[in-house]
Protein backbone atom coordinates (compact mmCIF):
# COMPACT_ATOMS: atom_id res chain seq x y z
CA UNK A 1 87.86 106.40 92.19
CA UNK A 2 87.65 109.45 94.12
CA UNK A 3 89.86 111.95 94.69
CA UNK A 4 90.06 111.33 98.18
CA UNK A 5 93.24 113.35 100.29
CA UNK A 6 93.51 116.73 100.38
CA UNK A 7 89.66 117.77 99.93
CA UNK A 8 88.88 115.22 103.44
CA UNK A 9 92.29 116.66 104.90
CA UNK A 10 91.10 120.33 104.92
CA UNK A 11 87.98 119.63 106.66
CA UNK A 12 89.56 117.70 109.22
CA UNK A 13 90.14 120.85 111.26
CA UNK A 14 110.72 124.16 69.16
CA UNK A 15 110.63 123.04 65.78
CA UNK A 16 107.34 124.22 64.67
CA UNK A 17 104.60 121.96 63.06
CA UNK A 18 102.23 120.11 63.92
CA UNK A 19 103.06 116.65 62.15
CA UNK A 20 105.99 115.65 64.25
CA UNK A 21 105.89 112.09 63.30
CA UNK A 22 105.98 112.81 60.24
CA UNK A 23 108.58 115.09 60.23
CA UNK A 24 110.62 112.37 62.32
CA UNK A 25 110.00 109.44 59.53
CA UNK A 26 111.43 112.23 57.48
CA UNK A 27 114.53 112.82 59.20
CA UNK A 28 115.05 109.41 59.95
CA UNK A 29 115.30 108.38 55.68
CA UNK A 30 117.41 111.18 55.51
CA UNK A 31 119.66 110.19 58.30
CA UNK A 32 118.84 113.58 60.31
CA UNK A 33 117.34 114.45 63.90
CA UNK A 34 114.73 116.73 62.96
CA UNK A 35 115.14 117.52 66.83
CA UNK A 36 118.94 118.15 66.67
CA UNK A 37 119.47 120.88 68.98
CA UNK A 38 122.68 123.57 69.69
CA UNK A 39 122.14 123.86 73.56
CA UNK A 40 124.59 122.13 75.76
CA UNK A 41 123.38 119.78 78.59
CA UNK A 42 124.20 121.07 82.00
CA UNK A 43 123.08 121.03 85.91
CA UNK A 44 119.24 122.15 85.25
CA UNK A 45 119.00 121.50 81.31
CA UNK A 46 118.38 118.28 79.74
CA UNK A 47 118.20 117.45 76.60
CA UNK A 48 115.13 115.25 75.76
CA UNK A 49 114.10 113.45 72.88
CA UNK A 50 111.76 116.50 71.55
CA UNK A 51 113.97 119.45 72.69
CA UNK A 52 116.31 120.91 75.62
CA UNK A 53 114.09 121.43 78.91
CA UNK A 54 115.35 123.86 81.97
CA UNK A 55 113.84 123.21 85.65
CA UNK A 56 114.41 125.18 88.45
CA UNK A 57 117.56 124.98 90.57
CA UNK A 58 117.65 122.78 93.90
CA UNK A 59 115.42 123.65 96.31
CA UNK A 60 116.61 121.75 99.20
CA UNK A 61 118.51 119.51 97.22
CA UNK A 62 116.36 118.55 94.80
CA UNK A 63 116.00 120.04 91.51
CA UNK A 64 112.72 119.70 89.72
CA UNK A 65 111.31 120.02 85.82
CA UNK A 66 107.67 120.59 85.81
CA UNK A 67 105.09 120.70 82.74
CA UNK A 68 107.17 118.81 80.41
CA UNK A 69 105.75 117.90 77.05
CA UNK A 70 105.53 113.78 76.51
CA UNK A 71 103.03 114.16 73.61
CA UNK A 72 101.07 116.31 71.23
CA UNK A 73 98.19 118.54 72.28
CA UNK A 74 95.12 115.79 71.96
CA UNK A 75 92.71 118.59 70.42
CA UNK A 76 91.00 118.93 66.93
CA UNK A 77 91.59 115.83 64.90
CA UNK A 78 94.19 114.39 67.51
CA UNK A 79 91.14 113.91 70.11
CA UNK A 80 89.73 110.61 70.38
CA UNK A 81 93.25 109.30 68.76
CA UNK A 82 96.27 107.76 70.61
CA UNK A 83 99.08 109.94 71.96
CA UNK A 84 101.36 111.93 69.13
CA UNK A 85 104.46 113.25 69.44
CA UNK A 86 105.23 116.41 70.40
CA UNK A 87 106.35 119.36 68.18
CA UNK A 88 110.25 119.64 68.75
CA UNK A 89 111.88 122.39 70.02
CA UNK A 90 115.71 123.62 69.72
CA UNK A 91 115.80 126.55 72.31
CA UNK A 92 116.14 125.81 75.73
CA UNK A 93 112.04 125.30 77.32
CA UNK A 94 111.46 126.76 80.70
CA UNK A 95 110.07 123.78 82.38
CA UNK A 96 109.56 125.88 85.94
CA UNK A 97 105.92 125.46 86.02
CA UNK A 98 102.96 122.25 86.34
CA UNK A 99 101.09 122.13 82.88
CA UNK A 100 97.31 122.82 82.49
CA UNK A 101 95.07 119.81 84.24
CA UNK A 102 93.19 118.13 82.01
CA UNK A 103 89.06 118.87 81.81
CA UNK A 104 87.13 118.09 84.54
CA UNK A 105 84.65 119.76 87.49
CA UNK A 106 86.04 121.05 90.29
CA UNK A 107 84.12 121.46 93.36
CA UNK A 108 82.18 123.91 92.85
CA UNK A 109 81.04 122.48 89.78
CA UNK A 110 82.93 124.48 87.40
CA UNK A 111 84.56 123.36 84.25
CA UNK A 112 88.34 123.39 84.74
CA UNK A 113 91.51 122.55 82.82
CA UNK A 114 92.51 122.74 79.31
CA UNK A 115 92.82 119.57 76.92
CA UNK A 116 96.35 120.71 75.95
CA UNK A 117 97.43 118.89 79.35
CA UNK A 118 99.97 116.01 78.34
CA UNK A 119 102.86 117.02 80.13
CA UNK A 120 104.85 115.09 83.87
CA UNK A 121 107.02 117.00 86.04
CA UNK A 122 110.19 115.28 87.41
CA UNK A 123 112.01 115.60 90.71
CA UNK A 124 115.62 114.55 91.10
CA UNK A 125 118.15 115.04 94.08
CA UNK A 126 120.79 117.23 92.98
CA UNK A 127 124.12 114.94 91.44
CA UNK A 128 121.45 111.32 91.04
CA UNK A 129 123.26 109.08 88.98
CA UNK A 130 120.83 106.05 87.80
CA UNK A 131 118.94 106.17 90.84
CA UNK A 132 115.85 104.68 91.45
CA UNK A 133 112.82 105.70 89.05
CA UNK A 134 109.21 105.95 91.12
CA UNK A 135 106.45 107.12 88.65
CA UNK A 136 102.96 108.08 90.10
CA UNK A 137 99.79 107.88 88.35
CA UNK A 138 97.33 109.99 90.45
CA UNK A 139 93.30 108.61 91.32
CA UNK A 140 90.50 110.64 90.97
CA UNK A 141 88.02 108.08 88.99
CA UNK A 142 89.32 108.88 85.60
CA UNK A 143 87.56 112.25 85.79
CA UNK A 144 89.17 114.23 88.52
CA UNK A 145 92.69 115.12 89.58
CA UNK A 146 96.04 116.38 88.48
CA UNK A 147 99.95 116.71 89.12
CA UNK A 148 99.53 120.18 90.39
CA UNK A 149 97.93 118.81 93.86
CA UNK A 150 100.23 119.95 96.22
CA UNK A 151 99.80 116.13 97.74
CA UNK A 152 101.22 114.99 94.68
CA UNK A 153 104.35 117.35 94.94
CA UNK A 154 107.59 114.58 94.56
CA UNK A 155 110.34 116.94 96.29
CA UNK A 156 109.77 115.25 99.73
CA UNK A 157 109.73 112.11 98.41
CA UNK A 158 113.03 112.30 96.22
CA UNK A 159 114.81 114.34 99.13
CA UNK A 160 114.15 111.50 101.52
CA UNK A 161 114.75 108.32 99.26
CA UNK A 162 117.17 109.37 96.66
CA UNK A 163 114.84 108.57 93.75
CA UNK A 164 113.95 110.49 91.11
CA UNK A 165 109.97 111.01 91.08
CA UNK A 166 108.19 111.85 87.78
CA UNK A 167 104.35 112.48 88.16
CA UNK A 168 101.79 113.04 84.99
CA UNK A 169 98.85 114.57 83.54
CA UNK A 170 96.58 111.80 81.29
CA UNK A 171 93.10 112.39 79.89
CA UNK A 172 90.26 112.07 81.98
CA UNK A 173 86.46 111.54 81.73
CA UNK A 174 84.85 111.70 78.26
CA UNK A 175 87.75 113.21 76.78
CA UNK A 176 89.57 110.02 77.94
CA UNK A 177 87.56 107.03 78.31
CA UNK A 178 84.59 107.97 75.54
CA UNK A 179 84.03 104.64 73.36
CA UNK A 180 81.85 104.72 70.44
CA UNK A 181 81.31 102.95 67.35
CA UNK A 182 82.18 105.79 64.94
CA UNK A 183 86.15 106.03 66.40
CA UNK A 184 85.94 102.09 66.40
CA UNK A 185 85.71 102.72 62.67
CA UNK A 186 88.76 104.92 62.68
CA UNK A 187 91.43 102.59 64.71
CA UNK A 188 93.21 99.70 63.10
CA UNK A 189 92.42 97.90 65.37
CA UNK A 190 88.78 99.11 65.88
CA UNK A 191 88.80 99.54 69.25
CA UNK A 192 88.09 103.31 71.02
CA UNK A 193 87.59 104.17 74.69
CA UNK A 194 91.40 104.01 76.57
CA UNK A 195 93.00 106.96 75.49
CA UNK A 196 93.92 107.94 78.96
CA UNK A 197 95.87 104.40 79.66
CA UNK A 198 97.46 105.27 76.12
CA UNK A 199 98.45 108.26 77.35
CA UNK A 200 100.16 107.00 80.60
CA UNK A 201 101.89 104.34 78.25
CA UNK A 202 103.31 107.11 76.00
CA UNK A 203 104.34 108.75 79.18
CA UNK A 204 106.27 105.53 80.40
CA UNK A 205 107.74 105.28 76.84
CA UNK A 206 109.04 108.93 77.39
CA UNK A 207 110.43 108.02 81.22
CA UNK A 208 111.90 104.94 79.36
CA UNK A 209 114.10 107.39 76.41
CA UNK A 210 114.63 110.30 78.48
CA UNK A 211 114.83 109.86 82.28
CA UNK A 212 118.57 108.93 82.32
CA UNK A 213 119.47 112.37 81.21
CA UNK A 214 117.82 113.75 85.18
CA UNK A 215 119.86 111.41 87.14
CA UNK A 216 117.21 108.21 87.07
CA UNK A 217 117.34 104.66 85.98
CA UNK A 218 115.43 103.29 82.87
CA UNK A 219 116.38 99.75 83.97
CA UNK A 220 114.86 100.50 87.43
CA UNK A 221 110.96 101.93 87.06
CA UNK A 222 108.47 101.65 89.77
CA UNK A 223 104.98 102.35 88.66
CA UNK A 224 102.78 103.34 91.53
CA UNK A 225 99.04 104.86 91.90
CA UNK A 226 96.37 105.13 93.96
CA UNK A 227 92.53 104.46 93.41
CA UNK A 228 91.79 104.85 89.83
CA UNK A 229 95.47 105.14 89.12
CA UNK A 230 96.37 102.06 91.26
CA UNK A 231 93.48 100.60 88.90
CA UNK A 232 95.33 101.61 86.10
CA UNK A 233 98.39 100.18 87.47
CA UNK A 234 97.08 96.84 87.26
CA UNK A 235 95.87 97.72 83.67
CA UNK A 236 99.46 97.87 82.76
CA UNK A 237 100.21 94.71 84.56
CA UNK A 238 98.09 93.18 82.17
CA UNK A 239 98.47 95.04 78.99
CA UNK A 240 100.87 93.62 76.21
CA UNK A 241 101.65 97.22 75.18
CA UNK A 242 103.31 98.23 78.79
CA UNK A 243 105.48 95.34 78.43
CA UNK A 244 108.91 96.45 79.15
CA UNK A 245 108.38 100.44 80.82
CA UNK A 246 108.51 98.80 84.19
CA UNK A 247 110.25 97.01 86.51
CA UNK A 248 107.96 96.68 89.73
CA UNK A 249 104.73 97.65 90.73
CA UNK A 250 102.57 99.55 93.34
CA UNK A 251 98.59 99.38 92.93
CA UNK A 252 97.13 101.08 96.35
CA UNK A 253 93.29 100.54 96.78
CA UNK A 254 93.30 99.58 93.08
CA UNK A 255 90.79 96.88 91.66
CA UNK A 256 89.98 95.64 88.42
CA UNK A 257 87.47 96.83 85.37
CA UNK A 258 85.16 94.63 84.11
CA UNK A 259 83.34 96.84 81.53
CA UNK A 260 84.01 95.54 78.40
CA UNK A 261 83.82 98.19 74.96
CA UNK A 262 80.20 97.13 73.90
CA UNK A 263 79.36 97.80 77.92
CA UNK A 264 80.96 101.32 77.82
CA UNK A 265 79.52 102.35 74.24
CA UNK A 266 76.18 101.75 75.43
CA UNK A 267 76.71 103.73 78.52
CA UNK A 268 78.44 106.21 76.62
CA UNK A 269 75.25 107.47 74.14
CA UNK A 270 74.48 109.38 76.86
CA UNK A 271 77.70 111.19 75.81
CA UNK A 272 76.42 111.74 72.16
CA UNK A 273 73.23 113.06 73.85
CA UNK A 274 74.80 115.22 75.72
CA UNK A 275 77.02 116.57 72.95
CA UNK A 276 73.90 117.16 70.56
CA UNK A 277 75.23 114.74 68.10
CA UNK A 278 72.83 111.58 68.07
CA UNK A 279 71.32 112.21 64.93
CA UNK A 280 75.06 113.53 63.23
CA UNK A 281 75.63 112.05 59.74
CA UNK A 282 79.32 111.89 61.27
CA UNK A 283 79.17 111.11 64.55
CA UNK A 284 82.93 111.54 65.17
CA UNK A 285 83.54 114.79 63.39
CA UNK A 286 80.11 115.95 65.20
CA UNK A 287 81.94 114.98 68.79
CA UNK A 288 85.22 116.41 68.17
CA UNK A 289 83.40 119.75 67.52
CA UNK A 290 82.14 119.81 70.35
CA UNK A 291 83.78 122.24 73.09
CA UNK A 292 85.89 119.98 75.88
CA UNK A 293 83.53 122.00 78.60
CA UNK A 294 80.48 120.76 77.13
CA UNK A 295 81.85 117.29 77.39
CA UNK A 296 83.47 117.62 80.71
CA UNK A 297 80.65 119.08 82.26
CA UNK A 298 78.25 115.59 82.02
CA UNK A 299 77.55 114.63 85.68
CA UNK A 300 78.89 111.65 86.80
CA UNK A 301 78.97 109.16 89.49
CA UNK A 302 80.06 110.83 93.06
CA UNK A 303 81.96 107.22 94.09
CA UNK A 304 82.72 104.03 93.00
CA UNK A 305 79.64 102.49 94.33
CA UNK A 306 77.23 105.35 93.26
CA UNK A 307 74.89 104.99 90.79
CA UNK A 308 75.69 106.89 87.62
CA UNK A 309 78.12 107.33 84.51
CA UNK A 310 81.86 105.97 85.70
CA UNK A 311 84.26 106.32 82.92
CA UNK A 312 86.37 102.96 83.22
CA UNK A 313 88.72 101.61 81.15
CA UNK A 314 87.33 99.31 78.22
CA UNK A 315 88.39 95.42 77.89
CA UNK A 316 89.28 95.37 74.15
CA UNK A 317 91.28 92.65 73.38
CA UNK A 318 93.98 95.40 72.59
CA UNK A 319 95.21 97.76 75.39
CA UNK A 320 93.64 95.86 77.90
CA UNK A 321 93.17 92.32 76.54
CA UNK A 322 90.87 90.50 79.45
CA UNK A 323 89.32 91.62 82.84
CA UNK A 324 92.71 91.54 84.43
CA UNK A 325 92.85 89.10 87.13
CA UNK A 326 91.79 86.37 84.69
CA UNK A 327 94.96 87.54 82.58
CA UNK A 328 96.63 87.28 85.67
CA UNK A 329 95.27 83.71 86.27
CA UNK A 330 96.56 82.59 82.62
CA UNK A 331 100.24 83.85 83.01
CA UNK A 332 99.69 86.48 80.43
CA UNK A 333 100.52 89.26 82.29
CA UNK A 334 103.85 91.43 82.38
CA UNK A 335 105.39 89.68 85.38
CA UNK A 336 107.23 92.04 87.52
CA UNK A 337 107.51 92.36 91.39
CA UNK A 338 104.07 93.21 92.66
CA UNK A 339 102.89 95.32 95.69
CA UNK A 340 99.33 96.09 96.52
CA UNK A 341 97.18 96.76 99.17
CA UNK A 342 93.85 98.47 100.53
CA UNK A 343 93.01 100.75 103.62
CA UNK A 344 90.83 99.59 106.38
CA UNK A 345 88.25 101.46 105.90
CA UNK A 346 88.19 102.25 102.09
CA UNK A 347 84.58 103.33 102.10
CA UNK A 348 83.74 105.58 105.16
CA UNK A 349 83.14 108.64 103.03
CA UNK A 350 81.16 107.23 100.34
CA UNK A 351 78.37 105.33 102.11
CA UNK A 352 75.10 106.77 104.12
CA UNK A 353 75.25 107.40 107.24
CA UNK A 354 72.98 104.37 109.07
CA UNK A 355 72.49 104.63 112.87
CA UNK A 356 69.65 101.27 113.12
CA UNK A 357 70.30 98.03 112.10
CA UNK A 358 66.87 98.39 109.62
CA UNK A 359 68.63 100.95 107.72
CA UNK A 360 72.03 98.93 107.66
CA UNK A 361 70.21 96.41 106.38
CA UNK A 362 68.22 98.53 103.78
CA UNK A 363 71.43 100.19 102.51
CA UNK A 364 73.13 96.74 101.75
CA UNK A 365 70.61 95.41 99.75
CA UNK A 366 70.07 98.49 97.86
CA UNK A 367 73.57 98.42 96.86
CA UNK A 368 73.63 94.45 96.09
CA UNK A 369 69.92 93.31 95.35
CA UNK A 370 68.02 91.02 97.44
CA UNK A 371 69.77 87.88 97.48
CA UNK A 372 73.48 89.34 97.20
CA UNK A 373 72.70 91.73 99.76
CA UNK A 374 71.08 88.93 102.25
CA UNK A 375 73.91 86.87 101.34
CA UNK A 376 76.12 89.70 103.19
CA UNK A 377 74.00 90.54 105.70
CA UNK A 378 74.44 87.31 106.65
CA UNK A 379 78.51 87.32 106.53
CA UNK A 380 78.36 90.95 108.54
CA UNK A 381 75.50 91.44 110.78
CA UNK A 382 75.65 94.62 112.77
CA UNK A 383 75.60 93.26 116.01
CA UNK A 384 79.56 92.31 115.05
CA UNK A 385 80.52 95.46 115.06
CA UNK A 386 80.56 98.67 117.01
CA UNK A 387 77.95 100.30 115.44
CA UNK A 388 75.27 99.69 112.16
CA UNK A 389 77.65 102.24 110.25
CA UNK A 390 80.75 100.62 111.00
CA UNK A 391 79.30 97.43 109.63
CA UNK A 392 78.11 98.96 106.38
CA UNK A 393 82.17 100.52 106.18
CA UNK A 394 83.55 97.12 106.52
CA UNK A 395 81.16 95.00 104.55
CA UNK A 396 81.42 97.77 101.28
CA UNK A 397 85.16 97.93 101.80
CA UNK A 398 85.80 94.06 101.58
CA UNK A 399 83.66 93.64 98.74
CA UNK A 400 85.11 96.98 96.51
CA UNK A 401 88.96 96.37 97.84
CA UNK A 402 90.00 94.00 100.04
CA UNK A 403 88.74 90.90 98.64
CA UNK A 404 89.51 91.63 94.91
CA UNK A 405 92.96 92.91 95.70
CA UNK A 406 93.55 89.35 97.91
CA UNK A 407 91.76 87.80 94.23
CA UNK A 408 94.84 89.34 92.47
CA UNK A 409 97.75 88.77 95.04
CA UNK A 410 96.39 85.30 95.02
CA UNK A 411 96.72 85.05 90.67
CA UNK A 412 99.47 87.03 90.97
CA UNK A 413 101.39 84.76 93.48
CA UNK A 414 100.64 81.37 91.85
CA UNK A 415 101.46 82.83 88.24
CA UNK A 416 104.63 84.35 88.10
CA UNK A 417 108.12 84.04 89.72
CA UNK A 418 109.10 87.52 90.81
CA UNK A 419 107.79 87.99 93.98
CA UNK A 420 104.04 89.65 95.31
CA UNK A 421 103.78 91.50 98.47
CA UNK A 422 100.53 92.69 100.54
CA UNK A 423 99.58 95.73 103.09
CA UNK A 424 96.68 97.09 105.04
CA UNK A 425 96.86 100.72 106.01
CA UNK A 426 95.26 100.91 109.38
CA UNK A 427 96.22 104.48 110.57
CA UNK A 428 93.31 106.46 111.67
CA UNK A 429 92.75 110.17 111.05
CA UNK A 430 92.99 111.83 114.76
CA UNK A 431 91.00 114.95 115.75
CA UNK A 432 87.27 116.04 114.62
CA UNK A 433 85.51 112.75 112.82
CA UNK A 434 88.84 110.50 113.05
CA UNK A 435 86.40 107.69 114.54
CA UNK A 436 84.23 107.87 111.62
CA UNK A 437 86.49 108.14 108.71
CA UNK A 438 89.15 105.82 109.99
CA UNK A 439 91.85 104.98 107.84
CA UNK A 440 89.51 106.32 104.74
CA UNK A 441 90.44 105.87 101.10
CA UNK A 442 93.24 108.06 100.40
CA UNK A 443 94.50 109.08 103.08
CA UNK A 444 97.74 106.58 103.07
CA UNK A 445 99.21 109.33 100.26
CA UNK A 446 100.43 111.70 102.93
CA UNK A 447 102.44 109.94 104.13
CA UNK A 448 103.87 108.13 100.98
CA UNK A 449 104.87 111.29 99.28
CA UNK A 450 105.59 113.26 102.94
CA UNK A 451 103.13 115.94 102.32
CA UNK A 452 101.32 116.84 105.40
CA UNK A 453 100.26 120.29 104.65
CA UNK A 454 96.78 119.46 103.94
CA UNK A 455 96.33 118.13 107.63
CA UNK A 456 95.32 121.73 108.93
CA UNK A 457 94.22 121.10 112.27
CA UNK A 458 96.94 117.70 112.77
CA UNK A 459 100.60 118.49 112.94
CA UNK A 460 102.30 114.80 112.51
CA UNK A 461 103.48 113.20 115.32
CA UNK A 462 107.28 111.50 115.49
CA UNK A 463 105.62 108.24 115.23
CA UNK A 464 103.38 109.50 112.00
CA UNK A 465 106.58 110.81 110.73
CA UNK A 466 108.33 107.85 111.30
CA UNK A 467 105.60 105.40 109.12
CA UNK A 468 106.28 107.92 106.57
CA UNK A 469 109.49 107.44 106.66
CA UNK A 470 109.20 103.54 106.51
CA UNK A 471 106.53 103.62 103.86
CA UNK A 472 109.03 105.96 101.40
CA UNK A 473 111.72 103.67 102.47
CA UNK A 474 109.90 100.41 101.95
CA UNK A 475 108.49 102.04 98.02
CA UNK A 476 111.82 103.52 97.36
CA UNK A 477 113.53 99.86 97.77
CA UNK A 478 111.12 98.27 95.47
CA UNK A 479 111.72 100.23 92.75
CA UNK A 480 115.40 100.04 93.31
CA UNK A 481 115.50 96.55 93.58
CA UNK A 482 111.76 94.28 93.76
CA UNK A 483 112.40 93.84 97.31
CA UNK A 484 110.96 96.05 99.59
CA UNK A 485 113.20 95.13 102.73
CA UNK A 486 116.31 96.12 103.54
CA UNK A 487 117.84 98.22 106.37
CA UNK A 488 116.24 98.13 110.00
CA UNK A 489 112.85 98.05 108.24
CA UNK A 490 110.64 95.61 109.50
CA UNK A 491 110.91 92.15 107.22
CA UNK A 492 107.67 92.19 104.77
CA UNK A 493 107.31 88.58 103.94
CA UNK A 494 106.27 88.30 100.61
CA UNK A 495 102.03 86.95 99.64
CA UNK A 496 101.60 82.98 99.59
CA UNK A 497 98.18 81.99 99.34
CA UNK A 498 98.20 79.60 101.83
CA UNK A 499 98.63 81.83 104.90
CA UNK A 500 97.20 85.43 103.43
CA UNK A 501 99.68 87.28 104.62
CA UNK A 502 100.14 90.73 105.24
CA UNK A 503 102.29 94.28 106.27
CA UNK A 504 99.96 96.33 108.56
CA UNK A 505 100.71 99.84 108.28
CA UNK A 506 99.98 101.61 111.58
CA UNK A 507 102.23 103.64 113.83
CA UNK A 508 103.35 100.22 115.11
CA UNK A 509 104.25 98.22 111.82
CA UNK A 510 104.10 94.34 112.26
CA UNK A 511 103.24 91.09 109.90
CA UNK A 512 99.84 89.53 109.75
CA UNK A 513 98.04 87.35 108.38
CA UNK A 514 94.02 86.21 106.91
CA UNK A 515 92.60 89.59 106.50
CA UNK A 516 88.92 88.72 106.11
CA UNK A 517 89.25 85.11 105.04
CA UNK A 518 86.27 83.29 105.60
CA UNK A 519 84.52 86.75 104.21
CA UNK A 520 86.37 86.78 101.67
CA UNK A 521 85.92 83.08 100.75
CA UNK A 522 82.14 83.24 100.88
CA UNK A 523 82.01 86.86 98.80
CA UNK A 524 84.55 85.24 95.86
CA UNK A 525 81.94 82.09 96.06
CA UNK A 526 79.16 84.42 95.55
CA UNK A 527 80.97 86.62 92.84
CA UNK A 528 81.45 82.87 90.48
């Protein structure tokens, strides 16, 4: 998905080596840690699993670790591979700073970002003791984003809740996602194309050894994210290799992958194309020659429901072993206390602007063919709604969100004990083109991590501030405990298919229930 918050919010007005695992198999026979280290743990120095790592003292309260090493760089030989260790260290790491982001275009369409970029940050309040654990996996359709978004910063967030917040960097676009026959051939299990949902599982694995040692719980791990990281959320719902890192769950405005790894290699020769090496005797060694700009530099799709290359996570029967709602539906998921939930009007900044009912009509079925897109014309005619464009935004939002997340509350709900819980953010963006955007994709993360700086012509109001405050509090008891209620926090009833229900997020918080229903019922018919 797109990287959606704080580009729309601006323009609202060691031990040296480099075979680690090796050198731990090593120690291990001989009964040594090869990553034994002198320093002392104190206030501000941990000592993790691959070396001692100093953050920088409290800032108001909180103390925080930034650019911390969870695996080895994935260059050379290690690209296209699964996550390594990192190199251990014995002197004390400065860990005062956010890591490189991994490759990708910025805005201006400039290559930026090194591929030495496996590294999360963690935020603690000063003197946690097995608090809470929230871990964020950032959106950005596999190809954009990074920890060092100022949105993203977890100090608010662990000030306000007591948790300790960890946030990380994981592969992105080609260099993350790029399937292909030739590194099929490599794996033992000859599958290629989910090295970035490896990487956010080595991370976990890391949260799971070390996080104890800054003041959070390994029993007690909320995994959270938002649009492609809410996606991959899910993912690790479903995959057999997350079992265990987790305790609850968070997808916002997530959704569900159905590319499977013959899809994405055949969308992915345009890849090999691009990196000269079709006609390479060795098509792997040819690719992982090739510089990281070249490869993050291939043009992609601007949104979910352009046209164009999308670098999705690959159904292989290994990391992600069946589109995931059907896993889901079979009770062979990791069952864990389940949130998730969409925004009202998801797609406001990724479809055209229509001001006739002709070109309403023209944009749906050029999105959906003929008969799908009669099918919904027919479910949301224009004259329903304010205006031709606010039809289009609802229609495209149901169909990409809010019906497939009810799809998965609904398996969810029916297949597993712990309990599933469902929102709908309705605030709207005030100001300059508030009417239009509405309560856009993205733009719930304000106020779930407390960061308003990126509103620079909207100072929050007390009742903005206070659905911050009950969002944190309502995430921050989940992971603590699988229940989101407690306190004077409105009661969130948790999902039963029968009556749809659901927490509406607004300035004025209050329980509801059959968000687009009979919509909903005729779009899952026509999706069978």
């Amino acid at each position: 998905m797109m990287k959606p918050v704080l580009p729309l919010l601006l323009t609202l007005v060691g031990c040296s080596g480099t075979d680690h695992a090796a050198d731990v198999d090593a120690g291990a026979d001989a009964g040594v840690d090869p990553c034994a280290t002198t320093v002392t743990a104190r206030p501000g120095t941990v000592i993790t699993t691959h070396g001692p790592v100093t953050g920088s003292p409290p800032v108001d309260g909180v103390w925080s670790w930034k650019g911390i090493p969870y695996a080895a760089p994935p260059t050379a030989d290690l690209r296209w591979r699964a996550p390594a260790p990192p190199a251990c260290w014995t002197e004390e790491r400065a860990t005062t700073a956010f890591g490189a982001m991994c490759p990708q275009l910025d805005s201006n369409g400039v290559v930026v970002g090194e591929e030495d970029c496996l590294t999360l940050n963690v935020w603690a309040p000063d003197g946690a003791t097995d608090a809470p654990t929230m871990v964020f996996i950032h959106g950005g359709g596999n190809t954009l984003g990074s920890t060092s978004d100022p949105l993203y910063d977890g100090a608010a967030l662990a000030k306000k809740t007591g948790a300790v917040v960890v946030t990380l960097e994981y592969r992105l676009g080609a260099l993350g996602y790029f399937a292909n026959p030739a590194l099929d051939a490599e794996s033992e299990h000859h599958v290629s194309g989910n090295y970035g949902i490896l990487d956010q599982i080595e991370a976990l694995k890391w949260v799971k050894t070390n996080i104890a040692g800054f003041g959070g719980s390994s029993a007690h791990v909320l995994l959270f994210g938002e649009s492609a990281g809410g996606q991959n959320t899910l993912i690790h719902v479903a995959s057999p290799l997350s079992a265990g890192l987790f305790s609850a769950a968070v997808a916002e405005s997530g959704g569900s992958y159905r590319d499977t790894l013959a899809d994405n290699e055949t969308a992915h020769q345009q890849v090999v194309t691009a990196a000269a090496c079709t006609t390479a005797s060795d098509v792997a060694s040819c690719m992982r020659a090739a510089p990281a700009t070249v490869l993050a530099a291939i043009p992609t799709a601007a949104s979910p429901i352009a046209s164009g290359l999308h670098y999705t996570p690959s159904i292989d029967g290994y990391v992600i072993p069946d589109y995931v709602p059907t896993v889901i539906a079979q009770g062979q998921h990791n069952k864990v206390p389940l949130v998730v939930g969409t925004n009202a009007d998801e797609t406001s900044r990724m479809v055209p602007q229509v001001t006739t009912d002709t070109a309403y009509r023209a944009a749906v079925i050029s999105m959906y063919g003929t008969a799908g897109g009669n099918a919904l014309l027919a479910l949301y005619p224009s004259t329903s709604y304010a205006s031709p464009q606010k039809a289009l935004i609802r229609v495209t939002t149901d169909v990409m969100w809010t019906c497939p997340m009810r799809t998965l509350a609904r398996a969810a709900s029916e297949h597993q004990t712990p309990p599933v819980f469902r929102y709908r953010f309705q605030w709207s963006a005030p100001g300059v083109g508030g009417a239009l955007i509405g309560a856009t994709h993205g733009i719930e993360l304000p106020f779930v991590f407390g960061n308003f700086a990126g509103f620079t012509t909207f100072t929050p109001s007390a009742s903005d501030l206070a659905l911050s405050t009950a969002i944190e509090g309502y995430w921050s008891r989940f992971a603590g405990s699988g229940d989101p209620n407690g306190g004077s926090a409105l009661m969130w009833s948790p999902y039963t298919s029968a009556t749809d229900p659901y927490l509406a997020l607004d300035t004025t918080i209050s329980m509801d229930a059959g968000l687009a229903t009979s919509q909903c019922d005729a779009i899952d018919a026509l999706s069978r």
